[in-house]
Protein backbone atom coordinates (compact mmCIF):
# COMPACT_ATOMS: atom_id res chain seq x y z
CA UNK A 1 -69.06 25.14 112.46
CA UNK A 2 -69.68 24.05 116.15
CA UNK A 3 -67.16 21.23 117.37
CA UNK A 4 -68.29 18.48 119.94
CA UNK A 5 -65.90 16.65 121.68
CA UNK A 6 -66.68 12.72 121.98
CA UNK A 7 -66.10 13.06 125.59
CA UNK A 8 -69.15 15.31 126.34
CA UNK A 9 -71.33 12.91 123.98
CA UNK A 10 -70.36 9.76 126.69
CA UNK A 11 -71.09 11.83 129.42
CA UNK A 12 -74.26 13.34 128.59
CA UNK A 13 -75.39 9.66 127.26
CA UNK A 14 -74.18 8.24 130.42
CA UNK A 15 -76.33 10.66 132.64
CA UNK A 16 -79.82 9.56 129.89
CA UNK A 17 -79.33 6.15 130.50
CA UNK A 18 -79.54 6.81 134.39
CA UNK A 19 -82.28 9.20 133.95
CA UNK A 20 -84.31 7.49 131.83
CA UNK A 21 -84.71 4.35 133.97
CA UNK A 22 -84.79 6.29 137.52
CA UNK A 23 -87.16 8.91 136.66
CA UNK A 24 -90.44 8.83 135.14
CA UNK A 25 -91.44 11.51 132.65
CA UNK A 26 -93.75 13.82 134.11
CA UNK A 27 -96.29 13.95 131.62
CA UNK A 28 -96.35 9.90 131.71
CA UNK A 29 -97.16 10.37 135.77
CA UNK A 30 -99.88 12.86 135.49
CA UNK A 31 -101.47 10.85 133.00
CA UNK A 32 -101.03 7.70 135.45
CA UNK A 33 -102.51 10.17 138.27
CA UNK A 34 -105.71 11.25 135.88
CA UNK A 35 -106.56 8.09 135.24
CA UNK A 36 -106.01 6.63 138.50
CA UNK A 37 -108.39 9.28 139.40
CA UNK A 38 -110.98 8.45 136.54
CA UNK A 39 -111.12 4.58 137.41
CA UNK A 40 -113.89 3.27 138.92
CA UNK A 41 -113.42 0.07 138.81
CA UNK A 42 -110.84 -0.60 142.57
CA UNK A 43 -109.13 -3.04 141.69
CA UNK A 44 -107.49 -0.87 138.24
CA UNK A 45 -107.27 2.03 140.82
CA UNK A 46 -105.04 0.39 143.24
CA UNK A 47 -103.00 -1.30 140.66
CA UNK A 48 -102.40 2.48 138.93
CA UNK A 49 -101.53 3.86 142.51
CA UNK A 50 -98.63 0.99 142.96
CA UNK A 51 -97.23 2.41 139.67
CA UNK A 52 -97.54 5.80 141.03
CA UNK A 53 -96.19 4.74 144.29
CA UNK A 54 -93.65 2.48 142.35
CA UNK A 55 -92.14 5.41 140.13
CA UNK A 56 -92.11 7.74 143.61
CA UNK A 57 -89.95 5.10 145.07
CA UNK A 58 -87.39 4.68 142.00
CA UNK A 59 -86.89 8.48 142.08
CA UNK A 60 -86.13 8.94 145.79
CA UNK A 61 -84.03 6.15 146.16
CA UNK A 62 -82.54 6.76 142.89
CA UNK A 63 -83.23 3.51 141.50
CA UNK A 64 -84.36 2.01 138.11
CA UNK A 65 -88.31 1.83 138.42
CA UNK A 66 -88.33 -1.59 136.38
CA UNK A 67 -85.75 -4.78 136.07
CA UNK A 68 -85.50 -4.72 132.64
CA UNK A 69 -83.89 -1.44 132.04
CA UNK A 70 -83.90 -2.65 128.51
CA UNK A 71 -82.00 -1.95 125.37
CA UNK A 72 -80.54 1.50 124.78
CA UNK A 73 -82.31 3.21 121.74
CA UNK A 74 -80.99 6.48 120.94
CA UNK A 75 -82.28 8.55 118.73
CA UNK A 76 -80.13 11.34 117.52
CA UNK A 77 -80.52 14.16 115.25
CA UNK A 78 -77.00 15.90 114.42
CA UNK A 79 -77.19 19.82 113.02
CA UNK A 80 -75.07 19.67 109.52
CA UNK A 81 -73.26 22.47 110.81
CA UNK A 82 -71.66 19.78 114.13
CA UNK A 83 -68.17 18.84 113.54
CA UNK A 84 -67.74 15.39 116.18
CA UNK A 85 -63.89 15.38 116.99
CA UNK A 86 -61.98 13.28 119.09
CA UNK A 87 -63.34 9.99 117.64
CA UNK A 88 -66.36 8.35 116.27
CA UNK A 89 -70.30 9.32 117.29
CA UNK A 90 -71.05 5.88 117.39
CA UNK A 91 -68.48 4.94 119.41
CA UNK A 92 -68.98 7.62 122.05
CA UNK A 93 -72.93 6.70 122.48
CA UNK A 94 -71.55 2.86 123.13
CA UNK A 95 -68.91 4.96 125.49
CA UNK A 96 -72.15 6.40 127.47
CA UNK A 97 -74.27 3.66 127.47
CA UNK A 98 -71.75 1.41 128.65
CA UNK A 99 -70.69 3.67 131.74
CA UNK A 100 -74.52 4.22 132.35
CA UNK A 101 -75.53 0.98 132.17
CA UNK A 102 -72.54 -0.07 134.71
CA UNK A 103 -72.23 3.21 136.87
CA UNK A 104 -75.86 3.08 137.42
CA UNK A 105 -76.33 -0.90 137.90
CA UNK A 106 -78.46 -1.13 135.37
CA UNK A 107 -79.37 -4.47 134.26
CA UNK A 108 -77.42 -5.73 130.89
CA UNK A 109 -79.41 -7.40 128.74
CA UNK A 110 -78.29 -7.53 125.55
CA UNK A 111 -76.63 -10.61 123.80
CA UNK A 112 -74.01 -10.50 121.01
CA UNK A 113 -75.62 -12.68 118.76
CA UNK A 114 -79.45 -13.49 118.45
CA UNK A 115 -78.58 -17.50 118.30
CA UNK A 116 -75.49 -17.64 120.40
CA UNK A 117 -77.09 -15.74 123.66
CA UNK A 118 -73.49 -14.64 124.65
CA UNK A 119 -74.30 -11.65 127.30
CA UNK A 120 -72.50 -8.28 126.08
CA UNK A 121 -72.11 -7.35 129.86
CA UNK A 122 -72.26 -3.61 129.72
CA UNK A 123 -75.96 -3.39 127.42
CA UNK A 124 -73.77 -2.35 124.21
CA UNK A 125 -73.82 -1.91 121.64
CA UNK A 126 -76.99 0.33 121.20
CA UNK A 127 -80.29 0.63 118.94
CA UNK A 128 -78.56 4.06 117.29
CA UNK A 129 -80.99 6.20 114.91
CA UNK A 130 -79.47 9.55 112.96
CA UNK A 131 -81.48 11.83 111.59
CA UNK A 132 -79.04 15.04 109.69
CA UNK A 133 -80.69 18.54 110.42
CA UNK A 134 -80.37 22.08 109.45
CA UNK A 135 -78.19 23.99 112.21
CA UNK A 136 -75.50 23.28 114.85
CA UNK A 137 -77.39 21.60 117.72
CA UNK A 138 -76.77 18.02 118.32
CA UNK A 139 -79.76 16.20 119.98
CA UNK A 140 -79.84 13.37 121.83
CA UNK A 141 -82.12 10.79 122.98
CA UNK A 142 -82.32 7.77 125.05
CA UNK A 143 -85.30 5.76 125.41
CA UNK A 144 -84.30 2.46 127.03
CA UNK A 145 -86.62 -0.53 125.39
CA UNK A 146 -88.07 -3.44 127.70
CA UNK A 147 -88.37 -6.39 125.54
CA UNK A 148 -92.07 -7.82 127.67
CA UNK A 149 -93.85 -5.02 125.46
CA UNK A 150 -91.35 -5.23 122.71
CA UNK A 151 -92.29 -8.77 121.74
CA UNK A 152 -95.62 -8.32 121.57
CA UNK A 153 -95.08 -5.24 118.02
CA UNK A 154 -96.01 -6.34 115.31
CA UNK A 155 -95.34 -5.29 111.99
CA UNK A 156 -97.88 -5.87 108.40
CA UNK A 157 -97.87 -5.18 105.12
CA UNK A 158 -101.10 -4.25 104.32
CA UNK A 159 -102.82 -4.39 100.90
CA UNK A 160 -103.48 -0.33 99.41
CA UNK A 161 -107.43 -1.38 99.30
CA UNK A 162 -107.59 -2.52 103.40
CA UNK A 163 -107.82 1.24 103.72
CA UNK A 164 -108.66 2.73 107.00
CA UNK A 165 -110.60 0.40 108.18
CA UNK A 166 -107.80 -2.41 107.66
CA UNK A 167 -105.26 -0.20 109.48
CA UNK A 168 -107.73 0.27 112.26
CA UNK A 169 -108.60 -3.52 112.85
CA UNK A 170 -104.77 -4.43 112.87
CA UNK A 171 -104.17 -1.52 115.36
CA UNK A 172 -106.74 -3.12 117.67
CA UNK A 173 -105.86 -6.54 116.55
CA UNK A 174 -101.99 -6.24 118.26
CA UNK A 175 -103.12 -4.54 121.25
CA UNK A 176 -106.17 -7.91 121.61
CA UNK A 177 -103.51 -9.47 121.21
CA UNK A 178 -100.54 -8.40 123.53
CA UNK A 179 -103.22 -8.43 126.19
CA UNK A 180 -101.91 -7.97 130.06
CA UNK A 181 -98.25 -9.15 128.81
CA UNK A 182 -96.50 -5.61 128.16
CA UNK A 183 -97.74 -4.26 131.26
CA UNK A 184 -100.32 -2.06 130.43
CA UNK A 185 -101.32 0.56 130.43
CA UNK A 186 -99.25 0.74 127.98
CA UNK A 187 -98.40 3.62 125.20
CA UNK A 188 -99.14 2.57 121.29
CA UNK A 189 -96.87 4.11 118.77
CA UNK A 190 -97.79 3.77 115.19
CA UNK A 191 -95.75 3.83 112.48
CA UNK A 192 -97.76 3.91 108.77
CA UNK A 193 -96.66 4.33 105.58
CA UNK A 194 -92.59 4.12 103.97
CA UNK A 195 -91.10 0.78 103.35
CA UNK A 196 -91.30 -2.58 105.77
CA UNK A 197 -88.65 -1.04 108.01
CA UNK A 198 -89.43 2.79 107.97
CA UNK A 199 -92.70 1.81 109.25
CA UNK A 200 -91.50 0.19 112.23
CA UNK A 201 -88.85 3.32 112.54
CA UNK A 202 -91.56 5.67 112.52
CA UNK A 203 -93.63 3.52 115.13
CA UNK A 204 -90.59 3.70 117.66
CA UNK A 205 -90.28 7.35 117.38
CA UNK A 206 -94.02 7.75 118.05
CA UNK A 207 -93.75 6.33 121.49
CA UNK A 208 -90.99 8.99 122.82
CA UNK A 209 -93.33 12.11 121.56
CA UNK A 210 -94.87 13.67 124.63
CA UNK A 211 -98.32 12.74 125.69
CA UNK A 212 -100.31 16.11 125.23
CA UNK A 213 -98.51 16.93 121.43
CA UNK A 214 -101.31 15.23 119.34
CA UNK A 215 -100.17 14.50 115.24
CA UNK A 216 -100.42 17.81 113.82
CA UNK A 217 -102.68 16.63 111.23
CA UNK A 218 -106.02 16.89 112.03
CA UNK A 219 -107.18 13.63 110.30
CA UNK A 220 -104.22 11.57 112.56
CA UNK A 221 -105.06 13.39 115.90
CA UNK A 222 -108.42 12.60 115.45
CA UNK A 223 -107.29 8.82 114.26
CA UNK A 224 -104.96 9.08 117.42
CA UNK A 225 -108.28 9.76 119.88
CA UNK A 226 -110.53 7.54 118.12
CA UNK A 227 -107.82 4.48 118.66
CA UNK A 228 -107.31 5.33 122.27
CA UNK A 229 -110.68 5.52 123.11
CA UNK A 230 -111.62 1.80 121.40
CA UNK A 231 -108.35 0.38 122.79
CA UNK A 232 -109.54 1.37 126.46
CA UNK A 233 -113.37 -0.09 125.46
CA UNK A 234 -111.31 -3.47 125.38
CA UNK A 235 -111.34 -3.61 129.39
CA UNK A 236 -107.64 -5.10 129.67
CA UNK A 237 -107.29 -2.56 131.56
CA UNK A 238 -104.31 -1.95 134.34
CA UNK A 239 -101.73 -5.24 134.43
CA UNK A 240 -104.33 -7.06 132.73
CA UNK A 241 -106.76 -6.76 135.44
CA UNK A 242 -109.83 -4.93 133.89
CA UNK A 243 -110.46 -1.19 133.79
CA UNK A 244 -110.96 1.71 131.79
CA UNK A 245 -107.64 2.26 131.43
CA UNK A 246 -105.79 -0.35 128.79
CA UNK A 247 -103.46 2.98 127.15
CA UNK A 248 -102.32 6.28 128.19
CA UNK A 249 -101.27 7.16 124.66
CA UNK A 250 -101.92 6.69 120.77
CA UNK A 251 -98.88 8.18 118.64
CA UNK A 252 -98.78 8.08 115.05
CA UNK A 253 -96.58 8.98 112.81
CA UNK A 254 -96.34 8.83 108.94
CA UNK A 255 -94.56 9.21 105.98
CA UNK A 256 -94.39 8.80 101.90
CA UNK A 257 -95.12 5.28 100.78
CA UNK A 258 -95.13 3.67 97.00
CA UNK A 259 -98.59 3.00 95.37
CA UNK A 260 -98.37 -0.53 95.66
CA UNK A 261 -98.10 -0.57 99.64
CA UNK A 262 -99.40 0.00 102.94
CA UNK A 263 -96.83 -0.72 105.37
CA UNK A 264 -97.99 -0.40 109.32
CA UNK A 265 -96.32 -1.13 112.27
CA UNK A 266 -97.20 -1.28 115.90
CA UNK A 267 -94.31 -0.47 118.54
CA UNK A 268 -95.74 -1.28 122.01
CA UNK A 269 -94.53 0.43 125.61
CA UNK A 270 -95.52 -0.39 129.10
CA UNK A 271 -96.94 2.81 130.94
CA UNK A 272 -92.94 3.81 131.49
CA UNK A 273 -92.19 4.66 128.58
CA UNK A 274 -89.23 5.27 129.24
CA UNK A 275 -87.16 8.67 127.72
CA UNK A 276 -84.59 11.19 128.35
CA UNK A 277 -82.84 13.49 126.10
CA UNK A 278 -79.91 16.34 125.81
CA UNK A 279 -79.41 18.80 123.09
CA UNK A 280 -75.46 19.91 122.82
């Protein structure tokens, strides 16, 4: 049995909440860079080299690359052979994002109640997902969640018969949709299959998988390529502005569902996508 102390877990989540809105990932910026350098339309190429230049910025002056450094979502997954002492998990991620969030004047954005808009003023509590695993590791996420691409998700429960094709025109439909509002070019996760909210679980975990692991079934990488390459057809392309390049990314990820449903959600990211993780 492997014992973590609470203390390390603040520590470590203080140091992802930093990282995570300084520094961009690097396989986000070399995608940025490619398709900067596949644009041929100017205006979409500048716009992609003021991200670039943007994200360069953030990381020498250590600074967050975007004002809304959004709501902490932390995904963990916690070997069954971990024994936490010292106090609660939960507790200790709060711990870490609240020093992060403060230590690295981050912006707070998150409100204690949905209808009384009282401001938390340290970005606690967190968006906390556990996942139990064989082993003693204890792995940690943080993938900070601007709300501009947030709102503009979407989540249906489709009927069994709308089949591919209905899962398809929904993808497309949300992305029509969202338009030049969650700053594109933005990263798609996909969540499809499970229950209404293990759909929209599975869609947030797609958008923190790195950008050149493709679904490991064939028939969903394939899916995956075929999306990206009709969502950059629709010529949103960079802020909105027209361009080849609307996303840098189409992650899905599935699961189980009953024979009644077809449950698929749409998790939307600006181009930051924003992620940083620890294993203990």
């Amino acid at each position: 049995m492997k014992e973590i102390n609470v203390e390390q877990i603040s520590k470590e989540v203080r140091e992802l909440c930093i990282n995570a809105n300084y520094y961009l990932g690097e396989d986000v910026k070399n995608a940025l860079i490619n398709s900067r350098d596949n644009e041929n339309w100017d205006i979409a190429k500048g716009i992609l080299n003021k991200i670039i230049t943007n994200a360069d910025i953030a990381k020498n002056e250590n600074m967050p690359m975007c004002q809304d450094t959004g709501m902490a979502c932390v995904f963990v997954e916690l070997g069954q052979e971990v024994h936490i002492v010292g106090g609660s998990l939960e507790d200790a991620i709060n711990e870490g994002v609240r020093r992060g969030y403060t230590d690295g004047y981050l912006r707070k954005s998150v409100v204690k109640d949905p209808l009384d808009r009282v401001n938390t003023k340290d970005n606690t509590p967190a968006i906390i997902y556990y996942n139990v695993v064989p082993g003693d590791k204890l792995k940690i996420t943080v993938a900070p969640k601007g709300f501009g691409s947030e709102n503009m998700s979407q989540i249906k429960m489709l009927k069994p018969s709308d089949g591919l094709e209905g899962v398809k025109e929904f993808i497309l439909k949300v992305v029509k949709e969202a338009g030049p509002n969650p700053c594109p070019p933005i990263v798609v996760g996909v969540g499809i299959g499970g229950t209404f909210d293990r759909s929209a679980n599975l869609a947030k975990k797609a958008l923190i998988r790195p950008f050149d692991k493709r679904n490991s079934n064939p028939f969903y990488e394939e899916l995956e390529n075929e999306l990206l390459e009709a969502i950059n057809s629709l010529g949103i392309g960079p802020q909105g502005f027209g361009g080849k390049t609307t996303a840098l990314a189409v992650n899905i990820e599935t699961y189980a569902t009953h024979i009644a449903g077809l449950p698929v959600a749409v998790n939307i990211n600006c181009h930051a996508t924003r992620h940083a993780e620890v294993e203990l």
